[in-house]
Protein backbone atom coordinates (compact mmCIF):
# COMPACT_ATOMS: atom_id res chain seq x y z
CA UNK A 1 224.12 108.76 238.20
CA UNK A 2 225.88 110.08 234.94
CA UNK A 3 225.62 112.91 233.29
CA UNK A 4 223.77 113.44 230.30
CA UNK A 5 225.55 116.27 229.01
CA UNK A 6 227.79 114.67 226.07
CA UNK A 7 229.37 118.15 225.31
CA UNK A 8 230.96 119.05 228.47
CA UNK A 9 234.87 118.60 228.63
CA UNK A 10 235.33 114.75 229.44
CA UNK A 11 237.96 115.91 232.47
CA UNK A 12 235.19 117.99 233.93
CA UNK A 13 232.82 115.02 233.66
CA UNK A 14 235.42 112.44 234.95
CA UNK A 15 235.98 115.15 238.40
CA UNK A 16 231.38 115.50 238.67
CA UNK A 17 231.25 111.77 238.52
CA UNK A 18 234.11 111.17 240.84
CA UNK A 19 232.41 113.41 243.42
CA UNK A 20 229.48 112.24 242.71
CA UNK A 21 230.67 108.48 243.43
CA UNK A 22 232.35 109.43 246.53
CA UNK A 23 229.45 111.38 248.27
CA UNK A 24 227.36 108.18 247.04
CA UNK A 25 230.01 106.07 248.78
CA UNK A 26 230.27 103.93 245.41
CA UNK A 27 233.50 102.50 245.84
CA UNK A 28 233.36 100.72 242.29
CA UNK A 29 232.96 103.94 240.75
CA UNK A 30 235.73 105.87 242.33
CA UNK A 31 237.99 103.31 242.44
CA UNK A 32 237.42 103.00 238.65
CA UNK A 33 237.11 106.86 237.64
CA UNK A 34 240.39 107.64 239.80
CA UNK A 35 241.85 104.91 237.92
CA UNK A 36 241.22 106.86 234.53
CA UNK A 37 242.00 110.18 235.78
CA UNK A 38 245.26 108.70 236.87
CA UNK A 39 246.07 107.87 233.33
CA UNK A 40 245.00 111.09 232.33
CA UNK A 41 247.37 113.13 234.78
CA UNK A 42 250.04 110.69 233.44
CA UNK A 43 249.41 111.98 229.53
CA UNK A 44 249.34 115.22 230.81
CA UNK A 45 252.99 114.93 232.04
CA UNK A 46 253.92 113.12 228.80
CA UNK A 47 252.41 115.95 226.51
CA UNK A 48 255.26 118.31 228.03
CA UNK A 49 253.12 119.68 230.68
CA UNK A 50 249.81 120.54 228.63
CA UNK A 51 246.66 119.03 229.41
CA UNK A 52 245.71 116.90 226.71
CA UNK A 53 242.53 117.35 225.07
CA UNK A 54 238.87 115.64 225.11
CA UNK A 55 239.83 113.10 222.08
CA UNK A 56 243.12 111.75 224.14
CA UNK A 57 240.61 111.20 227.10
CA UNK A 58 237.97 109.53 225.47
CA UNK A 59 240.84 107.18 223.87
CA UNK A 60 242.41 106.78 227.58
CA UNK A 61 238.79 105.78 228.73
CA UNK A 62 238.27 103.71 225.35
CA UNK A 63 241.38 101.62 226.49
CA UNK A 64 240.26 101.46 229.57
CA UNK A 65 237.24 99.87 229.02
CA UNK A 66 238.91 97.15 226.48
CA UNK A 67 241.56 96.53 229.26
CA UNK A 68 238.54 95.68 231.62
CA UNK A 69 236.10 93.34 229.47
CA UNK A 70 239.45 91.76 228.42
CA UNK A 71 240.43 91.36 232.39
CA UNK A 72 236.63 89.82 232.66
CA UNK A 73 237.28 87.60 229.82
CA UNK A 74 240.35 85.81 231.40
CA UNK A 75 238.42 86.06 234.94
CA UNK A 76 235.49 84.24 232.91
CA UNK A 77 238.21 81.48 231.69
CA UNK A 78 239.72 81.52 234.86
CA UNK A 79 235.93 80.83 236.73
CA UNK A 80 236.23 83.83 238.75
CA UNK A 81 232.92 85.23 237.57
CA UNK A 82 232.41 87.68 240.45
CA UNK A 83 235.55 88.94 239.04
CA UNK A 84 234.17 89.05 235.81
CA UNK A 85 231.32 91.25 236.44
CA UNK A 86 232.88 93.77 238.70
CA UNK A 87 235.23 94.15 235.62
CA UNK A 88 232.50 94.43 233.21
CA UNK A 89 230.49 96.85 235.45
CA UNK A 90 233.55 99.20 235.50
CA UNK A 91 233.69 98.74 231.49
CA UNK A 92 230.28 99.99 231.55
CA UNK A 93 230.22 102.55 234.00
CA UNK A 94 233.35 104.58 232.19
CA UNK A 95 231.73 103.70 228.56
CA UNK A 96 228.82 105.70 229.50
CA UNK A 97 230.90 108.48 230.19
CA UNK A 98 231.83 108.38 226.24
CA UNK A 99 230.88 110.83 224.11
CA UNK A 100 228.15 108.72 221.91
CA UNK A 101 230.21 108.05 218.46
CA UNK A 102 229.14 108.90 214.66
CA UNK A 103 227.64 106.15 213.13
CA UNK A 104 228.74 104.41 210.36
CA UNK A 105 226.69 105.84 207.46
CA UNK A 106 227.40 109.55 209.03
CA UNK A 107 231.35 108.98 208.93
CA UNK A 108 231.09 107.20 205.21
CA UNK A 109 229.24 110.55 203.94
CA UNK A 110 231.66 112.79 205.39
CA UNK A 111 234.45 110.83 203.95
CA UNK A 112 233.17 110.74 200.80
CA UNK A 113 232.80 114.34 200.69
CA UNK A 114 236.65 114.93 201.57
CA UNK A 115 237.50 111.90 198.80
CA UNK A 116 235.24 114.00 196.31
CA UNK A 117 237.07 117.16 197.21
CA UNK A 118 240.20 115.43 197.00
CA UNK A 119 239.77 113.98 193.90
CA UNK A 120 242.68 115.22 191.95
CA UNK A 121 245.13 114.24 195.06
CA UNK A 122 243.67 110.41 195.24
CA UNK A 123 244.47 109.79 191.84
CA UNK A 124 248.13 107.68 191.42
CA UNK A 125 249.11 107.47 194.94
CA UNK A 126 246.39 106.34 196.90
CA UNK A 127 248.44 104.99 200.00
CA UNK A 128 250.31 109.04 200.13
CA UNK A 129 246.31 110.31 199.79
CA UNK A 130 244.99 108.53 202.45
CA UNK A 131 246.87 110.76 204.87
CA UNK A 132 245.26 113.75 203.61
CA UNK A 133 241.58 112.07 203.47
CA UNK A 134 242.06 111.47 207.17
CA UNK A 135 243.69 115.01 207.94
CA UNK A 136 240.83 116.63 206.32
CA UNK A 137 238.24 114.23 207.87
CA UNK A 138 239.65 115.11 211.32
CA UNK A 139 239.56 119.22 211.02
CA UNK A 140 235.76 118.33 210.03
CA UNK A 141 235.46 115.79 212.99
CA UNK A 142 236.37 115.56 216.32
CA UNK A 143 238.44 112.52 217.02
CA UNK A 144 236.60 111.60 220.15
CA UNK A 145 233.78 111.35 218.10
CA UNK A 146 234.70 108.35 216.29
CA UNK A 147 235.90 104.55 216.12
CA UNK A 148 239.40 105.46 214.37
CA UNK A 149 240.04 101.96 213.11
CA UNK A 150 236.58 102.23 211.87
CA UNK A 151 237.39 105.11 209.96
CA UNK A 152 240.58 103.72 208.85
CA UNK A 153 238.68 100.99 207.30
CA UNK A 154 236.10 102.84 206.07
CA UNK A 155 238.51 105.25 204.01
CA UNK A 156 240.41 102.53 202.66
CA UNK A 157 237.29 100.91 201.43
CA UNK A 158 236.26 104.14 199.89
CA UNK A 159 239.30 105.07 198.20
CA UNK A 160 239.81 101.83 196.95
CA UNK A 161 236.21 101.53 194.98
């Protein structure tokens, strides 16, 4: 039911799948896509009336997805299991609309590139060089592409060794 295409504009995809859900008459799937593209309206009125880009939407569908295996979680705890899995099958349904992130080993050889070309900033402050590993990471990477904490963690690691 999803589309394969990874490089089309996440909005785009969100609108295809949420026709595609209603002419299927999948009422999971549209009631969980409108959900997201309600958030997403909602940042676009916060961002001064520009439509955010394709890294704020795969965050709003990143939280979206934590909110819902969190909800099936307490619906677990609560024994409310057909709770639970309607919750997890929305959590799966909008994380396959994800762009597919970097792996690990890809994002710890582009940051050490950018420490390596930073060398001469990282040295003394490390906590005021950080900001310009990740500012330089992100121009070479698109934030929807990656785990952020990850790469938080990952840089600090880095830096520090």
């Amino acid at each position: 039911m999803l589309a394969d295409s990874c490089t089309a504009d996440l909005r785009t995809r969100l609108l295809e799948e949420l026709k595609i859900s209603l002419k299927a008459k999948d009422s999971l799937a549209s009631t969980a896509i409108r959900s997201v593209l309600s958030e997403v309206y909602s940042a676009d009125k916060n961002s001064n009336g520009r439509k955010v880009d394709s890294s704020a939407i795969a965050a709003v569908i990143r939280k979206a997805c934590a909110r819902r295996l969190d909800s099936a979680a307490q619906f677990n705890q609560a024994s409310r299991p057909n709770l639970a899995e309607k919750e997890r099958q929305e959590a799966d349904l909008l994380s396959r609309l994800l762009p597919p992130l970097l792996p690990e080993a890809e994002i710890d050889r582009i940051l050490k590139d950018v420490i390596t070309e930073q060398a001469s900033m990282t040295q003394g402050h490390p906590d005021r060089s950080i900001g310009k590993v990740f500012k330089t990471f992100y121009s070479k990477v698109d934030r929807a592409s990656v785990d952020p904490d990850l790469v938080k963690r990952r840089a600090k690691a880095l830096t520090a060794a």
